[in-house]
PDB file of N, CA and C in Angstrom:
ATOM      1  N   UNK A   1     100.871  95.567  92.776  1.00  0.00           N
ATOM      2  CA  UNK A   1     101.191  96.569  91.798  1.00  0.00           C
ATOM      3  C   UNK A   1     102.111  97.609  92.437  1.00  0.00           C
ATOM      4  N   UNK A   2     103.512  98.154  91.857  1.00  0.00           N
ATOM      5  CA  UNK A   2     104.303  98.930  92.268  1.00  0.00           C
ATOM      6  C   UNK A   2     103.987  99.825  91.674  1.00  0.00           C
ATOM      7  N   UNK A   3     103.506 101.398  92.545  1.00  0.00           N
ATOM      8  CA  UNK A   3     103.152 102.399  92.403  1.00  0.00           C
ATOM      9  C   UNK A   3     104.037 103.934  92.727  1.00  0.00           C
ATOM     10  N   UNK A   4     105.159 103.041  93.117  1.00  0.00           N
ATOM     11  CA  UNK A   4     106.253 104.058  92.866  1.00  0.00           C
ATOM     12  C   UNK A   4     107.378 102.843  93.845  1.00  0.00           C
ATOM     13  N   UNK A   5     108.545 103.127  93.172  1.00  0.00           N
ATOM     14  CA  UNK A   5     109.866 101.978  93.331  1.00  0.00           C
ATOM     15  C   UNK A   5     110.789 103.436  94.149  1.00  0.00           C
ATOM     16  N   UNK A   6     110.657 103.120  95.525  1.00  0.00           N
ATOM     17  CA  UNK A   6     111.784 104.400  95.783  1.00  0.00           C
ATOM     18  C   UNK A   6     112.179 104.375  97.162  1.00  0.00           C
ATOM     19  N   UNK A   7     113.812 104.684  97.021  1.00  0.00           N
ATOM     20  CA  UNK A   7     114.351 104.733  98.610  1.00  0.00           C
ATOM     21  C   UNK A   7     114.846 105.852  98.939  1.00  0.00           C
ATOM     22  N   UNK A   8     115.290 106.016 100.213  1.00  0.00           N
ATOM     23  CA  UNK A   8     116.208 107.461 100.359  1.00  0.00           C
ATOM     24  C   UNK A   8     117.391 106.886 101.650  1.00  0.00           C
ATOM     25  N   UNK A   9     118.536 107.160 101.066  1.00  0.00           N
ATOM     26  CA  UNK A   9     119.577 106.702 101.692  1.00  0.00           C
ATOM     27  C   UNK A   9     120.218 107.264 102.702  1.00  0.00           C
ATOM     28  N   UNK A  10     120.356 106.578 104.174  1.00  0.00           N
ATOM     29  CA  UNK A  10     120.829 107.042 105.194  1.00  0.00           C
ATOM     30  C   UNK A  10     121.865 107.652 105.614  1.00  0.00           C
ATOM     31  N   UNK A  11     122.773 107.527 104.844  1.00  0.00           N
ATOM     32  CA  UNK A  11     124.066 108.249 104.285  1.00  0.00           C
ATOM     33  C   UNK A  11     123.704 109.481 104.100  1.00  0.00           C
ATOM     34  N   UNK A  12     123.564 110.042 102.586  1.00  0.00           N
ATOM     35  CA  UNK A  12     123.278 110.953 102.012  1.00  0.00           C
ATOM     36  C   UNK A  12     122.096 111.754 102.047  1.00  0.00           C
ATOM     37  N   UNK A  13     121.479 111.155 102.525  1.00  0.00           N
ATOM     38  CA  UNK A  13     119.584 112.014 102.415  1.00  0.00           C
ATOM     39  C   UNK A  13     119.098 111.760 100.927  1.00  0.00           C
ATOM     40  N   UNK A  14     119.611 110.960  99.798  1.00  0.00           N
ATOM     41  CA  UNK A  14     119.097 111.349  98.706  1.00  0.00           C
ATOM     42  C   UNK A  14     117.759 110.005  98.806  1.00  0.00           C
ATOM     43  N   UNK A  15     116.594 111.063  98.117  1.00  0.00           N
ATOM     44  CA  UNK A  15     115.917 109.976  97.380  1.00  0.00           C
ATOM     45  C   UNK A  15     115.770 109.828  96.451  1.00  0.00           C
ATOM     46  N   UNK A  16     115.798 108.416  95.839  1.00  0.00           N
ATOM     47  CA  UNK A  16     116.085 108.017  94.787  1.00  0.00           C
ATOM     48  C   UNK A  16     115.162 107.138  94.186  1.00  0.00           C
ATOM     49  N   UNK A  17     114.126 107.055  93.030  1.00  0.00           N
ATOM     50  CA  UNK A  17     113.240 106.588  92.273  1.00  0.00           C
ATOM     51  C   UNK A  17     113.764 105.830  91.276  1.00  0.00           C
ATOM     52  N   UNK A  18     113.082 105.049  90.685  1.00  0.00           N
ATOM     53  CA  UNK A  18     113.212 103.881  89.553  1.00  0.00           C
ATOM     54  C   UNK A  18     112.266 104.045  89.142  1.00  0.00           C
ATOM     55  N   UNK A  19     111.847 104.600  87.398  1.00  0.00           N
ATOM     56  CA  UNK A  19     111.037 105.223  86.787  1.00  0.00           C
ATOM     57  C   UNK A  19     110.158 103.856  86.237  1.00  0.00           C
ATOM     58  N   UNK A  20     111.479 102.973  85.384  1.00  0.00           N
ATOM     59  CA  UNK A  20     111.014 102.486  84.030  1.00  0.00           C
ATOM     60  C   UNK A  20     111.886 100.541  84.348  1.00  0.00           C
ATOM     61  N   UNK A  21     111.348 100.438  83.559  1.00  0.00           N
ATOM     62  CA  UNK A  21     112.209  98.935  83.898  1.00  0.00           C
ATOM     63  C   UNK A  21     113.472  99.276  83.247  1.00  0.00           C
ATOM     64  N   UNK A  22     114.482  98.460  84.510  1.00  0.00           N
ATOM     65  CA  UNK A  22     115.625  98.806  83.974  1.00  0.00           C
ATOM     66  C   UNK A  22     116.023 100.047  84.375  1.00  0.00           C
ATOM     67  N   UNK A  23     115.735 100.893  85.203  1.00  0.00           N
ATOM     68  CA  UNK A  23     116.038 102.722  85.449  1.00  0.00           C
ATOM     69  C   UNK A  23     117.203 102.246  86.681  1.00  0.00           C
ATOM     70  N   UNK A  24     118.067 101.558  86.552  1.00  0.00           N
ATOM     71  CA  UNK A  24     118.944 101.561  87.606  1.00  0.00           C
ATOM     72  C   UNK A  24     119.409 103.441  88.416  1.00  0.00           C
ATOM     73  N   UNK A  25     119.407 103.188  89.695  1.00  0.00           N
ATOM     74  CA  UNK A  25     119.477 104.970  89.706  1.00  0.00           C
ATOM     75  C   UNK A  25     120.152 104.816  91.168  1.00  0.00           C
ATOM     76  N   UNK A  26     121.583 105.543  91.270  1.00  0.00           N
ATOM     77  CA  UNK A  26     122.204 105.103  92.602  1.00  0.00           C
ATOM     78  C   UNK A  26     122.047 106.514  93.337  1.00  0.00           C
ATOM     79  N   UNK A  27     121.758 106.557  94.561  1.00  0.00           N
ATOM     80  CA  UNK A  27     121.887 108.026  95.304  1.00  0.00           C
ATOM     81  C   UNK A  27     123.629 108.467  95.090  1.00  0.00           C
ATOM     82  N   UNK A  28     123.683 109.854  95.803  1.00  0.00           N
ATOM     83  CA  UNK A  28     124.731 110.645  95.350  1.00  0.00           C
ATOM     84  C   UNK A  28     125.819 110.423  95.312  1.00  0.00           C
ATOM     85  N   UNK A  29     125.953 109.136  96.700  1.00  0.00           N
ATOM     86  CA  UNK A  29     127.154 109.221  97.519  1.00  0.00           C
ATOM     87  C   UNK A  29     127.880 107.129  97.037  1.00  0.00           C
ATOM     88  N   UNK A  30     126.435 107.052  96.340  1.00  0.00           N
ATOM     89  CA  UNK A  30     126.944 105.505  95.976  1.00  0.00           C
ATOM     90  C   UNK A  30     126.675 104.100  97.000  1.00  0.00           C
ATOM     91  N   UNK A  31     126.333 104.868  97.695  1.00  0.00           N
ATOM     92  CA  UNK A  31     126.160 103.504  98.845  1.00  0.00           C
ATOM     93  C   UNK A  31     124.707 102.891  98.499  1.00  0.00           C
ATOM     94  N   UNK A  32     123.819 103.154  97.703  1.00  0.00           N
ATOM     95  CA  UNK A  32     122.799 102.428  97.020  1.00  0.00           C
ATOM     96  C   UNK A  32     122.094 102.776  95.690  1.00  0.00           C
ATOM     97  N   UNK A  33     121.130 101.911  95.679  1.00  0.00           N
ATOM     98  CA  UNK A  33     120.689 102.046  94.101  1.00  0.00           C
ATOM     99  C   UNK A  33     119.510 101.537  94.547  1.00  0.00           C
ATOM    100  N   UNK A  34     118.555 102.010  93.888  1.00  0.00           N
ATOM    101  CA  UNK A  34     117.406 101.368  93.005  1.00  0.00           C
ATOM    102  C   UNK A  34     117.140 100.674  91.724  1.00  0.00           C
ATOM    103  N   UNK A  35     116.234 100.050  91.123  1.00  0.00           N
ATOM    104  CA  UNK A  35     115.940  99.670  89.683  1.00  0.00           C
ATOM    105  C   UNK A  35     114.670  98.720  89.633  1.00  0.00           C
ATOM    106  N   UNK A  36     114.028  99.003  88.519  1.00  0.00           N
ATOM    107  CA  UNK A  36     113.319  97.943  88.274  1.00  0.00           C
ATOM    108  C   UNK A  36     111.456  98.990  88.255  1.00  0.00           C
ATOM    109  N   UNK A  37     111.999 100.022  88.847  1.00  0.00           N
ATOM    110  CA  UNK A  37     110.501 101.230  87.909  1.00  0.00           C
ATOM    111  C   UNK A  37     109.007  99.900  88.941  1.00  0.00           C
ATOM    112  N   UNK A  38     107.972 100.054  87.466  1.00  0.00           N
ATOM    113  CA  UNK A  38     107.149  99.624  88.351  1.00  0.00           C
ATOM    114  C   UNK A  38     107.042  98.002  87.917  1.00  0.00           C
ATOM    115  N   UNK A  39     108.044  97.362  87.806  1.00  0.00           N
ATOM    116  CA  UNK A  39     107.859  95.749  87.664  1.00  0.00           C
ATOM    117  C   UNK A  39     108.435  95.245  88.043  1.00  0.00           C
ATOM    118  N   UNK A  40     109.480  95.691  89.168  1.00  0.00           N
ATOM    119  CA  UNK A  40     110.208  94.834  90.256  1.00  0.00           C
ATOM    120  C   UNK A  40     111.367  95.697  91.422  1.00  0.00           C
ATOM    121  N   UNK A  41     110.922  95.546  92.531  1.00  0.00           N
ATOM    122  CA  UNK A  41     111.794  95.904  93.570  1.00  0.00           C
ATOM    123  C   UNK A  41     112.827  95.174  93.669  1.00  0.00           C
ATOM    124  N   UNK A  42     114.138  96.135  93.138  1.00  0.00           N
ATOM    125  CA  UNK A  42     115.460  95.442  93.044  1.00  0.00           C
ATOM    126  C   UNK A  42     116.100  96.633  94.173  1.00  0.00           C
ATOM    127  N   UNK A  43     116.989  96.679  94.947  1.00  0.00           N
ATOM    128  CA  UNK A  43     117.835  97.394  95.981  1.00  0.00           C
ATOM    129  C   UNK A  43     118.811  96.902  95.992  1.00  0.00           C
ATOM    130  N   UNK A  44     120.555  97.679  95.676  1.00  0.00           N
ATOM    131  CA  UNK A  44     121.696  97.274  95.830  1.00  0.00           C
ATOM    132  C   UNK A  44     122.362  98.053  96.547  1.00  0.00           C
ATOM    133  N   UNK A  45     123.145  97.784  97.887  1.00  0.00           N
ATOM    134  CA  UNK A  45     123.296  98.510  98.455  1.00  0.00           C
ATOM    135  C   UNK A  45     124.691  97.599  98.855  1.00  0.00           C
ATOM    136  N   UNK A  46     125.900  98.479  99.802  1.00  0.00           N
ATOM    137  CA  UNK A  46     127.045  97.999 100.205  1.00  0.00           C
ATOM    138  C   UNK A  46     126.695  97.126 101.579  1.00  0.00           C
ATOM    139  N   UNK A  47     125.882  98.180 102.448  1.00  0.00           N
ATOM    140  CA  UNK A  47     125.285  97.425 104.065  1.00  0.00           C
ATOM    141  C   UNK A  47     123.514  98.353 103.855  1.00  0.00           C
ATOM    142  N   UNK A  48     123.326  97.564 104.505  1.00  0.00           N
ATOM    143  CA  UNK A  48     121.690  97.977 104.787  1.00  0.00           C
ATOM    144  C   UNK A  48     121.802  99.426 105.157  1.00  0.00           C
ATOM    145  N   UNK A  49     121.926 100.171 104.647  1.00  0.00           N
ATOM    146  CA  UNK A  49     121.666 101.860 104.541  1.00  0.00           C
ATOM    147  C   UNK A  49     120.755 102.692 103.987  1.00  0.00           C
ATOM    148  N   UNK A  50     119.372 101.915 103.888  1.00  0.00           N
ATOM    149  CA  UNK A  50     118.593 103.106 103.109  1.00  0.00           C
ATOM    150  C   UNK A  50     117.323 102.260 104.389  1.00  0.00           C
ATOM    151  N   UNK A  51     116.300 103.375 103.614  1.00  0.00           N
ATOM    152  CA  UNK A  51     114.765 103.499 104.124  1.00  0.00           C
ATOM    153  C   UNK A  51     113.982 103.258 103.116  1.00  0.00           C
ATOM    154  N   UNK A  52     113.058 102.320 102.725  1.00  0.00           N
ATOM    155  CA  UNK A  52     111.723 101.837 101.578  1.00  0.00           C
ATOM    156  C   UNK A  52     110.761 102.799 101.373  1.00  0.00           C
ATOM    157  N   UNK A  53     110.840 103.989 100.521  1.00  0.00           N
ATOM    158  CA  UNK A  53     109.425 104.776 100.800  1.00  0.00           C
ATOM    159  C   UNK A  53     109.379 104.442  99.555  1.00  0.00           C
ATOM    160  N   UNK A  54     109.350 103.147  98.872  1.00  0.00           N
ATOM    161  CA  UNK A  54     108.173 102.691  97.897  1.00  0.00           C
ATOM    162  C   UNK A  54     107.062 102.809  98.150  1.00  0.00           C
ATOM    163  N   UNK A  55     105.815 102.768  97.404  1.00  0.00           N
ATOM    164  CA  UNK A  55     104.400 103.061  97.281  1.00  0.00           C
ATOM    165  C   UNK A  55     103.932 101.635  96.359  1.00  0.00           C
ATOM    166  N   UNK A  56     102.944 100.416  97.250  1.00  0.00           N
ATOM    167  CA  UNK A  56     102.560  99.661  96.285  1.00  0.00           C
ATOM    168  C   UNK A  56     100.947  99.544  96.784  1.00  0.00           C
ATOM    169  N   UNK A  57     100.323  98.452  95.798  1.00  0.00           N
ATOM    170  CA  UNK A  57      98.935  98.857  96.077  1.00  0.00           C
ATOM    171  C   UNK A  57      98.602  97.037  95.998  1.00  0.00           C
ATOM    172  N   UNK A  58      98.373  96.132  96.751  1.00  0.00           N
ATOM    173  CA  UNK A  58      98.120  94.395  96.890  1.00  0.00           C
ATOM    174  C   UNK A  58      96.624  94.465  96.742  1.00  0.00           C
ATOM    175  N   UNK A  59      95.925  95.660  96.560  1.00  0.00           N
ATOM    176  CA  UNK A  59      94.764  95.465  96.556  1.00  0.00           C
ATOM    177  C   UNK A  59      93.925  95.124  94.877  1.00  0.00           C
ATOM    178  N   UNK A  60      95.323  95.275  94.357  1.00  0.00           N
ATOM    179  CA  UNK A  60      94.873  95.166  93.172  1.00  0.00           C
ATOM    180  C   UNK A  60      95.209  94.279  92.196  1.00  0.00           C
ATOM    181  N   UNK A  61      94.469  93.869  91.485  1.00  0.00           N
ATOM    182  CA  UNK A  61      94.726  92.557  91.070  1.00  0.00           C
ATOM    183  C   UNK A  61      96.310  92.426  90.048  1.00  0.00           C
ATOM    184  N   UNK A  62      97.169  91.446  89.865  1.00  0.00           N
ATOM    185  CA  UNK A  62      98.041  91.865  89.259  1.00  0.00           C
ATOM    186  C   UNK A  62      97.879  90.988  88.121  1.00  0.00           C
ATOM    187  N   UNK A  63      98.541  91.683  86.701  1.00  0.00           N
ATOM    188  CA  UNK A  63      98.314  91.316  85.481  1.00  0.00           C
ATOM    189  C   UNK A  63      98.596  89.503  85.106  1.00  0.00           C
ATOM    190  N   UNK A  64      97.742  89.070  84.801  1.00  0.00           N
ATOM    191  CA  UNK A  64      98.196  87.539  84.516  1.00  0.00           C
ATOM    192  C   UNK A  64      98.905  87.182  83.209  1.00  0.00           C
TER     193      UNK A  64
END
């Protein structure tokens, strides 16, 4: 279960959340994005430039 979808980019310092499915959301400077809220970890980025401070929880059972 994704309990918060969110990075913060090494570039810019921004962090950046994905609310809702579909919340595509790029930090300031453009060198990444988030999307996908709490039903899928999507990350688009130019080169590997960000940090994962998503929040998920495996302890819990996920919806069938």
């Amino acid at each position: 279960m994704i309990i918060r979808n969110a990075i913060r980019c090494n570039i810019c310092g921004d962090e950046i959340e994905s609310k809702h499915r579909h919340d595509y959301v790029e930090c300031k400077c453009g060198a990444c994005a988030v999307d996908g809220g709490h039903d899928y970890l999507r990350r688009c980025f130019k080169e590997e430039c960000y940090t994962d401070i998503s929040v998920t929880d495996h302890s819990r059972k996920e919806k069938e």
